[in-house]
PDB file of N, CA and C in Angstrom:
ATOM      1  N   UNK A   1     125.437 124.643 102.417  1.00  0.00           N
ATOM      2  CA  UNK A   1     125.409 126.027 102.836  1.00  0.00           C
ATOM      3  C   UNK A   1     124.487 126.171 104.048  1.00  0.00           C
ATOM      4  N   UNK A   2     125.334 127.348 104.815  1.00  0.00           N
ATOM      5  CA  UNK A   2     124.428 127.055 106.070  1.00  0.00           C
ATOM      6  C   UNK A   2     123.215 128.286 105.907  1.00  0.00           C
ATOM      7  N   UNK A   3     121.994 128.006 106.288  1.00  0.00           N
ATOM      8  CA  UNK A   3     120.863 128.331 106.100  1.00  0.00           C
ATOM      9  C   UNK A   3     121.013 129.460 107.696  1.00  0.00           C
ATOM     10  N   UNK A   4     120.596 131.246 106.915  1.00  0.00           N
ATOM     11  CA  UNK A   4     120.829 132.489 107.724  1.00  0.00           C
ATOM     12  C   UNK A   4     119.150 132.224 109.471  1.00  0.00           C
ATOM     13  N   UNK A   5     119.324 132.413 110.038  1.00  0.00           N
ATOM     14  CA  UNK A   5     118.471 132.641 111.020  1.00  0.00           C
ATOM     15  C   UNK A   5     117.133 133.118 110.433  1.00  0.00           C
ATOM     16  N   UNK A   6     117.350 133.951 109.956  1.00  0.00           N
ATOM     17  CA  UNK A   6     116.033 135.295 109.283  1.00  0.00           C
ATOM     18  C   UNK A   6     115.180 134.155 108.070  1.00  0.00           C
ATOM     19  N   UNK A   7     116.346 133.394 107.252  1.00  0.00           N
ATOM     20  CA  UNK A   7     115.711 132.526 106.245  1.00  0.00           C
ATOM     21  C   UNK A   7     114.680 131.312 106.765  1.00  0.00           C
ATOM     22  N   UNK A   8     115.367 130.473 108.332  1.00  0.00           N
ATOM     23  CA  UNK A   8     115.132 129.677 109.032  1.00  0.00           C
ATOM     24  C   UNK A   8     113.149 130.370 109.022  1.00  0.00           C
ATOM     25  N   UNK A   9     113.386 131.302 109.875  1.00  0.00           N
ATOM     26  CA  UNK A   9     112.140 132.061 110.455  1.00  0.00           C
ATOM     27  C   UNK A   9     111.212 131.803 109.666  1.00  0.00           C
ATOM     28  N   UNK A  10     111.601 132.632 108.272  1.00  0.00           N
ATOM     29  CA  UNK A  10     111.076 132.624 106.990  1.00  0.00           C
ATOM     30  C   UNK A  10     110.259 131.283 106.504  1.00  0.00           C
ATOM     31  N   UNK A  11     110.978 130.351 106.705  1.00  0.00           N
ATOM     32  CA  UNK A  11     110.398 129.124 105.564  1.00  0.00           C
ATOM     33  C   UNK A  11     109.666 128.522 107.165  1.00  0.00           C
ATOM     34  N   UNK A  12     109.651 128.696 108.417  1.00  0.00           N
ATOM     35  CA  UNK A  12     108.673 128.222 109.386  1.00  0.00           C
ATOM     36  C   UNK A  12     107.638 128.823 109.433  1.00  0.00           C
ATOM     37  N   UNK A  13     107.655 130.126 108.618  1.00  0.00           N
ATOM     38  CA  UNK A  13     105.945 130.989 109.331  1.00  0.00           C
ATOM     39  C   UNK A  13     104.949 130.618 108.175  1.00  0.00           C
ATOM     40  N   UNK A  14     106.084 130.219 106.974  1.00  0.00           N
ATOM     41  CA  UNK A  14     105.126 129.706 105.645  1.00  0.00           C
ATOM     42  C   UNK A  14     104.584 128.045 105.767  1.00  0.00           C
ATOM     43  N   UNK A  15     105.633 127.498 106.288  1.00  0.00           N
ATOM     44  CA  UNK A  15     105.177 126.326 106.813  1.00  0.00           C
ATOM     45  C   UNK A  15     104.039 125.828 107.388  1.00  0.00           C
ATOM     46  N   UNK A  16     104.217 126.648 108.261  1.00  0.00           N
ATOM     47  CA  UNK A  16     103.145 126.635 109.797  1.00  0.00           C
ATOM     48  C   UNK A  16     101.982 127.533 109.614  1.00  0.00           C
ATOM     49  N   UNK A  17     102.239 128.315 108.697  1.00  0.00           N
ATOM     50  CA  UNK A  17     100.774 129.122 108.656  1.00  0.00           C
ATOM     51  C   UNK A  17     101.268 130.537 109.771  1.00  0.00           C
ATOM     52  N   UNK A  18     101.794 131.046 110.041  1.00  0.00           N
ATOM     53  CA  UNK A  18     101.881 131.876 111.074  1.00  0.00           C
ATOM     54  C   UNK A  18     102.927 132.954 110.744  1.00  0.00           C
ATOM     55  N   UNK A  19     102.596 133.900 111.049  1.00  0.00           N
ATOM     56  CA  UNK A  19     103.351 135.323 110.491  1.00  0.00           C
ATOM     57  C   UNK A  19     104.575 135.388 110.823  1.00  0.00           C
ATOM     58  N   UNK A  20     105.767 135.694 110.320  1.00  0.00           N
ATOM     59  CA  UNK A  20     106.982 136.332 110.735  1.00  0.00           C
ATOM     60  C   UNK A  20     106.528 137.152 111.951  1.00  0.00           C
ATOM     61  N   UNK A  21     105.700 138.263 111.996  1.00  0.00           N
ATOM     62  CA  UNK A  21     105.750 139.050 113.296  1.00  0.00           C
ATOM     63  C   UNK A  21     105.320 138.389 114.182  1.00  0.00           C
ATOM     64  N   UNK A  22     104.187 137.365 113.954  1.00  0.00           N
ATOM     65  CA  UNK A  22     103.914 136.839 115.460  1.00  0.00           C
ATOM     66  C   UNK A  22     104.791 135.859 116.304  1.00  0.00           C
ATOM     67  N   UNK A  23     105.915 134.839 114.845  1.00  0.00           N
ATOM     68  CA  UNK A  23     106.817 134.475 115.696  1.00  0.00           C
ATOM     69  C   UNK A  23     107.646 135.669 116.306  1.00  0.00           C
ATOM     70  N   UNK A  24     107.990 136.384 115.997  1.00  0.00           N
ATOM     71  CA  UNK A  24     108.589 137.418 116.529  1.00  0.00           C
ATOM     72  C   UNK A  24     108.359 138.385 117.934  1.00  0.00           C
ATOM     73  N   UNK A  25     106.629 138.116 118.061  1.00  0.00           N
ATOM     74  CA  UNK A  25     106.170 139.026 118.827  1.00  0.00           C
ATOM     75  C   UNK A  25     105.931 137.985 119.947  1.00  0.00           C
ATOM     76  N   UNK A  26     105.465 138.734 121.169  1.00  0.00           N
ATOM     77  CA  UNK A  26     106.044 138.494 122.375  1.00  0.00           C
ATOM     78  C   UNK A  26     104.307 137.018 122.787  1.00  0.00           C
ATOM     79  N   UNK A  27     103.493 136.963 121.600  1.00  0.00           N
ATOM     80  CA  UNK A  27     101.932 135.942 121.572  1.00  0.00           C
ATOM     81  C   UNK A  27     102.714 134.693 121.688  1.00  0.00           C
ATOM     82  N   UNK A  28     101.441 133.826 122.957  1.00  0.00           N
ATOM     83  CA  UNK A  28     101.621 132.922 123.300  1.00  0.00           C
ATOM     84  C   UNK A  28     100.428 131.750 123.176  1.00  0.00           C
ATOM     85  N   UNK A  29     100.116 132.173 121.984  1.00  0.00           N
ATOM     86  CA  UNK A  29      99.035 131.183 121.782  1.00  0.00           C
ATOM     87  C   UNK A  29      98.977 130.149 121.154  1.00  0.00           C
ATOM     88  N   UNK A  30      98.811 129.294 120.827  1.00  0.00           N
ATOM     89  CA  UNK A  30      99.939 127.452 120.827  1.00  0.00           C
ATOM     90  C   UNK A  30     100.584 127.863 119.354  1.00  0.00           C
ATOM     91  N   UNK A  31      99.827 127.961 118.293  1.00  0.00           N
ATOM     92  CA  UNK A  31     100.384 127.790 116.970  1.00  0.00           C
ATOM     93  C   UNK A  31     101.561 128.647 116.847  1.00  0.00           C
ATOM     94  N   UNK A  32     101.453 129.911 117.703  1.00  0.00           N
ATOM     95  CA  UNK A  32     102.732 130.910 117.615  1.00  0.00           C
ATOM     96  C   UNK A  32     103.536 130.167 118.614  1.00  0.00           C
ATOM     97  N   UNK A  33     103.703 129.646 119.411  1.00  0.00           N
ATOM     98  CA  UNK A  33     104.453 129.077 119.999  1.00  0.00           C
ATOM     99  C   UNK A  33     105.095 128.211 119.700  1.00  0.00           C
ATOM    100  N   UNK A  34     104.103 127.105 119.188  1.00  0.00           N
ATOM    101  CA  UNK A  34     104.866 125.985 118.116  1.00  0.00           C
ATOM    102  C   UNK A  34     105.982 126.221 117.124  1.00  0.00           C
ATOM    103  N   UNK A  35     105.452 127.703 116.403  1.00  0.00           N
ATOM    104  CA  UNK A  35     106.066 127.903 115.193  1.00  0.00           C
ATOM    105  C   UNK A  35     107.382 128.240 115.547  1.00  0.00           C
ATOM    106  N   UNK A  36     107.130 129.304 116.876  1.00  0.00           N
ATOM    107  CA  UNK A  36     108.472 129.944 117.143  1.00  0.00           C
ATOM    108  C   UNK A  36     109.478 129.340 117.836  1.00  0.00           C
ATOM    109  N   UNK A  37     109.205 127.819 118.451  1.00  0.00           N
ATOM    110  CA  UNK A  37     109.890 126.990 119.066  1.00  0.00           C
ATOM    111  C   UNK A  37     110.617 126.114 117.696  1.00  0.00           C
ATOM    112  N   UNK A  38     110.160 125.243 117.011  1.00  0.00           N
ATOM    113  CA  UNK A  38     110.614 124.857 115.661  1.00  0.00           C
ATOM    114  C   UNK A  38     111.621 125.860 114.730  1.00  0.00           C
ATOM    115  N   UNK A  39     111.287 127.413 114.609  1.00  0.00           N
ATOM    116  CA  UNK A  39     112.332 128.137 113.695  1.00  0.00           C
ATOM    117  C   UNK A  39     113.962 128.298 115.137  1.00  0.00           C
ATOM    118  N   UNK A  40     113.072 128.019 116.544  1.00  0.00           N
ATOM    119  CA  UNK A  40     114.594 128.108 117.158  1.00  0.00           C
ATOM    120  C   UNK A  40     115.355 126.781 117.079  1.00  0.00           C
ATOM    121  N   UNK A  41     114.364 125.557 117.246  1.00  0.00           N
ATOM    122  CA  UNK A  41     115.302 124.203 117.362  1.00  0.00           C
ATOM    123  C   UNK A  41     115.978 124.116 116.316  1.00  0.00           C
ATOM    124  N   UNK A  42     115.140 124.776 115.031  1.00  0.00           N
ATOM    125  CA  UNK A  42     115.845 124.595 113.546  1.00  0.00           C
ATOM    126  C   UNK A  42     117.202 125.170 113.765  1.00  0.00           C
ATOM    127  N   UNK A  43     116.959 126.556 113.566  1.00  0.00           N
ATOM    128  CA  UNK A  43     118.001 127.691 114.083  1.00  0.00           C
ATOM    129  C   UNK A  43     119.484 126.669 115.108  1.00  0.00           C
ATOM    130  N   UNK A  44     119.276 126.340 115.796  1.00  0.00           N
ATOM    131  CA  UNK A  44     120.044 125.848 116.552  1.00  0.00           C
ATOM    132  C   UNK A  44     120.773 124.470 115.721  1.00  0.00           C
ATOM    133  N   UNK A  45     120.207 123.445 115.248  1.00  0.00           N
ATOM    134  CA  UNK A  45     120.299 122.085 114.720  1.00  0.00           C
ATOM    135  C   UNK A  45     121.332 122.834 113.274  1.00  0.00           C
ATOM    136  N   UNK A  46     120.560 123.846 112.717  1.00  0.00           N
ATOM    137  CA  UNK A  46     121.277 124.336 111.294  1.00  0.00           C
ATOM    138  C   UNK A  46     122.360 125.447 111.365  1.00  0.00           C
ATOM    139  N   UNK A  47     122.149 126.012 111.893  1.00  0.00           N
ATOM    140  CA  UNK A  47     123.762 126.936 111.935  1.00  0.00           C
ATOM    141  C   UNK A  47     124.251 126.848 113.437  1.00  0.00           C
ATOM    142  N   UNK A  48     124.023 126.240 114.284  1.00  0.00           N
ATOM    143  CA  UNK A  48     125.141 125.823 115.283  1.00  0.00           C
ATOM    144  C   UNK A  48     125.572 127.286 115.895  1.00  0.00           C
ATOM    145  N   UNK A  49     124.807 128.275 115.713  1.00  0.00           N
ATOM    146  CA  UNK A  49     124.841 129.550 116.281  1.00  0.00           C
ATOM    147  C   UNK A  49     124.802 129.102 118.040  1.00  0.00           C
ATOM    148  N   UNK A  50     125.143 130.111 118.924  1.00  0.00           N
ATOM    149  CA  UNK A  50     124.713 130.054 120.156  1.00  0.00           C
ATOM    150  C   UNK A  50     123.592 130.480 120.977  1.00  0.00           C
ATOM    151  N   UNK A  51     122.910 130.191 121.678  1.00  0.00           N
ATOM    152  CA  UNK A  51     121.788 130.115 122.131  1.00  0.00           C
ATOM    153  C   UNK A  51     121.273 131.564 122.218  1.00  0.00           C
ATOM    154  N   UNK A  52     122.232 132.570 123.250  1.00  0.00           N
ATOM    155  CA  UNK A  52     122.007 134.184 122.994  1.00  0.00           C
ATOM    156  C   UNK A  52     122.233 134.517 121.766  1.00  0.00           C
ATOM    157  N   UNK A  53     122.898 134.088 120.963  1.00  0.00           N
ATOM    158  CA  UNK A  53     122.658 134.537 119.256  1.00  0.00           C
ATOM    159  C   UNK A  53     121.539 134.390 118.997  1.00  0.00           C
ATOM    160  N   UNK A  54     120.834 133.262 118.944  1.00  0.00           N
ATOM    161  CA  UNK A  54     119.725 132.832 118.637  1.00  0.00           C
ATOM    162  C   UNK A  54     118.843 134.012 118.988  1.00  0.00           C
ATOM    163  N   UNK A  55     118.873 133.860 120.596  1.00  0.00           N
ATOM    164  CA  UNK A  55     117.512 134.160 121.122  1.00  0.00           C
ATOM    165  C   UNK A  55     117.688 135.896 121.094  1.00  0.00           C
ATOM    166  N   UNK A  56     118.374 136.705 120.245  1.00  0.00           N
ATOM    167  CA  UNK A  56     117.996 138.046 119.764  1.00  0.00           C
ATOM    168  C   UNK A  56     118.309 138.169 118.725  1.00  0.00           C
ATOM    169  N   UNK A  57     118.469 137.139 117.888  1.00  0.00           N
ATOM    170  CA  UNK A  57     117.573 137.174 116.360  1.00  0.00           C
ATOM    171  C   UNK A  57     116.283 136.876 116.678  1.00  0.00           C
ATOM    172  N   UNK A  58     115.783 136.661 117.596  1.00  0.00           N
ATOM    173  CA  UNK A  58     113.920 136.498 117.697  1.00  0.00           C
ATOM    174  C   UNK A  58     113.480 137.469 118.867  1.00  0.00           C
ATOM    175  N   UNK A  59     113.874 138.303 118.291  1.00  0.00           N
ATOM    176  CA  UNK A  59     113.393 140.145 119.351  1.00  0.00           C
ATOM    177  C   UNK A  59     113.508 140.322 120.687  1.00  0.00           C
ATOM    178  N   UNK A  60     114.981 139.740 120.625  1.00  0.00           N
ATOM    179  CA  UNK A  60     115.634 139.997 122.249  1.00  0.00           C
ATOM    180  C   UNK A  60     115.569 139.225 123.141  1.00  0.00           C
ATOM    181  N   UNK A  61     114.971 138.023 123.534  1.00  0.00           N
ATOM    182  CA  UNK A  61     114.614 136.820 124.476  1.00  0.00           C
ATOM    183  C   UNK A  61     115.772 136.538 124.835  1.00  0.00           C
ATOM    184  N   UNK A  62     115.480 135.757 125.978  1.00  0.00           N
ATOM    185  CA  UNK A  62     116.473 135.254 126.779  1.00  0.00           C
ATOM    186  C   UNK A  62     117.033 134.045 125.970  1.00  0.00           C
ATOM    187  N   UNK A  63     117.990 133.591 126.277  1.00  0.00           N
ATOM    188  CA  UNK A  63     118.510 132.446 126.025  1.00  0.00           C
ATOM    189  C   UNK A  63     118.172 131.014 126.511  1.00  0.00           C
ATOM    190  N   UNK A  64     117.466 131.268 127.722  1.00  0.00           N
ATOM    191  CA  UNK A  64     116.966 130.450 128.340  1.00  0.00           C
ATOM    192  C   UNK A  64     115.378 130.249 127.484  1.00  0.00           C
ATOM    193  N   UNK A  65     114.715 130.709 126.731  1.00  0.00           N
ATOM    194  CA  UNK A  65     114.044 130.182 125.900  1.00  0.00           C
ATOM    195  C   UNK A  65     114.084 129.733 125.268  1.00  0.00           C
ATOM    196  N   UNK A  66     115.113 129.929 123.885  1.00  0.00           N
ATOM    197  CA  UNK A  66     115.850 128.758 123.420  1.00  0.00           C
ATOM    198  C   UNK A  66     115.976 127.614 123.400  1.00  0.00           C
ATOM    199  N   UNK A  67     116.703 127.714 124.912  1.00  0.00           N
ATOM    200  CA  UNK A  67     117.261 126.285 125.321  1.00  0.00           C
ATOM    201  C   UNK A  67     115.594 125.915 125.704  1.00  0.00           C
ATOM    202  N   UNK A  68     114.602 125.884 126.078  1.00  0.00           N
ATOM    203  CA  UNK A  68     113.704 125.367 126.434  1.00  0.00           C
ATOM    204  C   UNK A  68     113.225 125.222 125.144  1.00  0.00           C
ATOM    205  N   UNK A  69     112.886 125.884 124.088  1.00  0.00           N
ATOM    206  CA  UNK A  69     112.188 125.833 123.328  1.00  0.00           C
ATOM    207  C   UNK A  69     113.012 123.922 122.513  1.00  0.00           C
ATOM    208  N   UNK A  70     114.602 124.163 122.855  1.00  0.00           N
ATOM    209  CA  UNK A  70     114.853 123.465 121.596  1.00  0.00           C
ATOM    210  C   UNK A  70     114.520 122.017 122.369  1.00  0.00           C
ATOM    211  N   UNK A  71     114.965 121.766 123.480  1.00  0.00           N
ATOM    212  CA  UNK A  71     114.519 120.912 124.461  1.00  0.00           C
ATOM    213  C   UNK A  71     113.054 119.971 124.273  1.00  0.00           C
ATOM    214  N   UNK A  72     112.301 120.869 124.133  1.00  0.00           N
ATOM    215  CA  UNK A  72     110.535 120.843 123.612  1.00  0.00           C
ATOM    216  C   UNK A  72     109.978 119.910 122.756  1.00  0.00           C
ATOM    217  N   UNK A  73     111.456 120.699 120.962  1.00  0.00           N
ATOM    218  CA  UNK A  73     111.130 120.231 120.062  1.00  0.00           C
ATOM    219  C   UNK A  73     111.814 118.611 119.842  1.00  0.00           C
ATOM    220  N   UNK A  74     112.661 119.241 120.823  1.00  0.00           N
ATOM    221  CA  UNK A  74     113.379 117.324 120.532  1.00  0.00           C
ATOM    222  C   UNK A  74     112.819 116.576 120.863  1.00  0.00           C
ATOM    223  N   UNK A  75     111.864 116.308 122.314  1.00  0.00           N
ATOM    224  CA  UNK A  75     111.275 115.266 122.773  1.00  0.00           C
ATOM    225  C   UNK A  75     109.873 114.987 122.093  1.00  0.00           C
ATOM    226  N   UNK A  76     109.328 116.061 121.926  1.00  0.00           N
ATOM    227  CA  UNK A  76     108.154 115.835 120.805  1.00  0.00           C
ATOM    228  C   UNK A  76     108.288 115.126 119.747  1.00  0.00           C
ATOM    229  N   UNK A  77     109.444 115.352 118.761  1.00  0.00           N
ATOM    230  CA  UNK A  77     109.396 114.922 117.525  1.00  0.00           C
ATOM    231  C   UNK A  77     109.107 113.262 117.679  1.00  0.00           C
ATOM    232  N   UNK A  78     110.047 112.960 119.010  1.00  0.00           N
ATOM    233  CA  UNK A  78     109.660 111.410 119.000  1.00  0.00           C
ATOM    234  C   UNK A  78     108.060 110.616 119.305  1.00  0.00           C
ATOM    235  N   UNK A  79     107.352 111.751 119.660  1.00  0.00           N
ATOM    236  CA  UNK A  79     106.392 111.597 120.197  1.00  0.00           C
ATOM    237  C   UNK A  79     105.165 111.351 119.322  1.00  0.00           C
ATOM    238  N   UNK A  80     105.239 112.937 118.283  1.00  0.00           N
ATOM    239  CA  UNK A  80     104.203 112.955 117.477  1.00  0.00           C
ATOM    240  C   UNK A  80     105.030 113.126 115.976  1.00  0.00           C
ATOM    241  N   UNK A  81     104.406 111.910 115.351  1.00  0.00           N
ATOM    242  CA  UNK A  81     104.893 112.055 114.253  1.00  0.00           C
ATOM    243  C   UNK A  81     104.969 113.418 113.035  1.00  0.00           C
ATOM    244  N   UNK A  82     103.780 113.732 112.708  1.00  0.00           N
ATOM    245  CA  UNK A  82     103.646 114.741 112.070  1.00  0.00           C
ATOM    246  C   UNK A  82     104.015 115.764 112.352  1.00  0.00           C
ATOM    247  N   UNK A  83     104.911 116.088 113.710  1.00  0.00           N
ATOM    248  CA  UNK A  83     106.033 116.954 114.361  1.00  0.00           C
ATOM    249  C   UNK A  83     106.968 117.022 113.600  1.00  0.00           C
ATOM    250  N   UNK A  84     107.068 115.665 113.428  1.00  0.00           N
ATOM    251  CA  UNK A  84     108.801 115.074 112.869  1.00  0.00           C
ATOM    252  C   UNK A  84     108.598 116.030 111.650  1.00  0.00           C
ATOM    253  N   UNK A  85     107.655 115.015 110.637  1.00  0.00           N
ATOM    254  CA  UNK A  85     107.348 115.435 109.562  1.00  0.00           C
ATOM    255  C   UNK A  85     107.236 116.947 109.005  1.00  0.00           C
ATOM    256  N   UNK A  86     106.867 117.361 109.790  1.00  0.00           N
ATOM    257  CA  UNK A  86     106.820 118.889 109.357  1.00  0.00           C
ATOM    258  C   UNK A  86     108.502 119.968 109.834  1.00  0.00           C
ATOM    259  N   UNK A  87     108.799 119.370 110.883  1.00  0.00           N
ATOM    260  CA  UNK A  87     110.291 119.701 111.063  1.00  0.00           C
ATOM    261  C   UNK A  87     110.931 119.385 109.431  1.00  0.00           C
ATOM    262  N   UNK A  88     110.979 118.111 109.417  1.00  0.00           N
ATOM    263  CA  UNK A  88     111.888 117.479 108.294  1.00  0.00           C
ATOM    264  C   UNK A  88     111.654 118.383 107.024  1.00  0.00           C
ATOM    265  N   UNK A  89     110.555 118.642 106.633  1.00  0.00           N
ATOM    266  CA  UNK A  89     110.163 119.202 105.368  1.00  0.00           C
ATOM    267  C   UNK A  89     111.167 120.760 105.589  1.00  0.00           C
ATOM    268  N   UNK A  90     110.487 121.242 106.718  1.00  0.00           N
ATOM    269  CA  UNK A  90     111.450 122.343 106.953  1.00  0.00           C
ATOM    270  C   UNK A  90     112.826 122.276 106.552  1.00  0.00           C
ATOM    271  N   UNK A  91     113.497 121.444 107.376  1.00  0.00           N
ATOM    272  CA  UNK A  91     114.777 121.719 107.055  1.00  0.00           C
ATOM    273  C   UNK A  91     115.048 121.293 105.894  1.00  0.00           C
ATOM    274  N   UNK A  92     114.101 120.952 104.957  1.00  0.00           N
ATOM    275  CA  UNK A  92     114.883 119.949 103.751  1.00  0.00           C
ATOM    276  C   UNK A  92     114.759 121.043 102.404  1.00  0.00           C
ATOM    277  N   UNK A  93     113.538 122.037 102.801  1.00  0.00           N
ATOM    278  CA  UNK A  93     113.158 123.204 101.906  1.00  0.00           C
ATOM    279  C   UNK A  93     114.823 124.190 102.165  1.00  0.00           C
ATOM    280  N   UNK A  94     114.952 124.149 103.253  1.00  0.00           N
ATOM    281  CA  UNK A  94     116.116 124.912 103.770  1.00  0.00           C
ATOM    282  C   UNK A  94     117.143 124.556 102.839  1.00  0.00           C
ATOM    283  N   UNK A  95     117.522 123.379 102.639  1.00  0.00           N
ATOM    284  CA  UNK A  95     118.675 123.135 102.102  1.00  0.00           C
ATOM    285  C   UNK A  95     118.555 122.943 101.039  1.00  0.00           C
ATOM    286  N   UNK A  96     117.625 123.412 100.271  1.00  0.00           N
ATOM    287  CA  UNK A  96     117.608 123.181  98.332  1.00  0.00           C
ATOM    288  C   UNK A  96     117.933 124.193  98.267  1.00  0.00           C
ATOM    289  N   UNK A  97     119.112 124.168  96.657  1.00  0.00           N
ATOM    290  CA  UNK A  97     119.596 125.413  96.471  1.00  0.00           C
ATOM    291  C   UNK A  97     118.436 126.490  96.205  1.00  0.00           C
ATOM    292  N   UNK A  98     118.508 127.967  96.367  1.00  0.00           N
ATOM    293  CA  UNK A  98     117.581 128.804  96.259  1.00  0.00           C
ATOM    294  C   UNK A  98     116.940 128.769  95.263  1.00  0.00           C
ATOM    295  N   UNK A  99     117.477 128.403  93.978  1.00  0.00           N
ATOM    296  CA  UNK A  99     116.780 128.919  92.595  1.00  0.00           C
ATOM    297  C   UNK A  99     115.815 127.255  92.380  1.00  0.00           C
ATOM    298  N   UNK A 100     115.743 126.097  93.539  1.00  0.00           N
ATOM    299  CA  UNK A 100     114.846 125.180  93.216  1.00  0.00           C
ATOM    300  C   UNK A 100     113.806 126.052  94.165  1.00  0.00           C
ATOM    301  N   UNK A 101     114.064 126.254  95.688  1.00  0.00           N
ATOM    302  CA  UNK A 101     113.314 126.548  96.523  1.00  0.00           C
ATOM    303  C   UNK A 101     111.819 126.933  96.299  1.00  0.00           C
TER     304      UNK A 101
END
């Protein structure tokens, strides 16, 4: 089952430590950035939505953030491990049925 945008968001701000609104809000201070770059690469990797889909389910942004953001997360993951790692957990919470979650 494919995992909703809003849910994506959801299980990254608990992840990461960082609020639904601040990924949401327009703060650019690394951890909100991090967070909100990861719920888009997720977003993108898990429902195969399109990039302007994406990027106003996260309060109107361009699309061209997106694409940068997801860009970001790909080359990092190879970089720093505990990137990976914390991506992976993400998406893996994502895909247990709800009533294990």
């Amino acid at each position: 089952m494919t995992p909703r945008i809003d849910t994506i968001m959801r299980f990254t701000a608990a992840a990461t430590g960082v609020g639904m609104n601040a990924i949401l809000s327009p703060r650019r201070d690394a951890p909100t950035v991090r967070a909100r770059w990861i719920a888009m690469y997720l977003a993108r990797e898990m429902t195969h939505r399109s990039f302007p889909a994406i990027a106003r389910s996260f309060g109107d942004r361009d699309h061209t953030s997106v694409m940068h953001a997801c860009r970001q997360i790909a080359a990092r993951i190879g970089q720093y491990p505990e990137l990976a790692e914390l991506v992976e957990s993400i998406r893996t919470g994502l895909q247990l049925p709800a009533e294990a979650a």
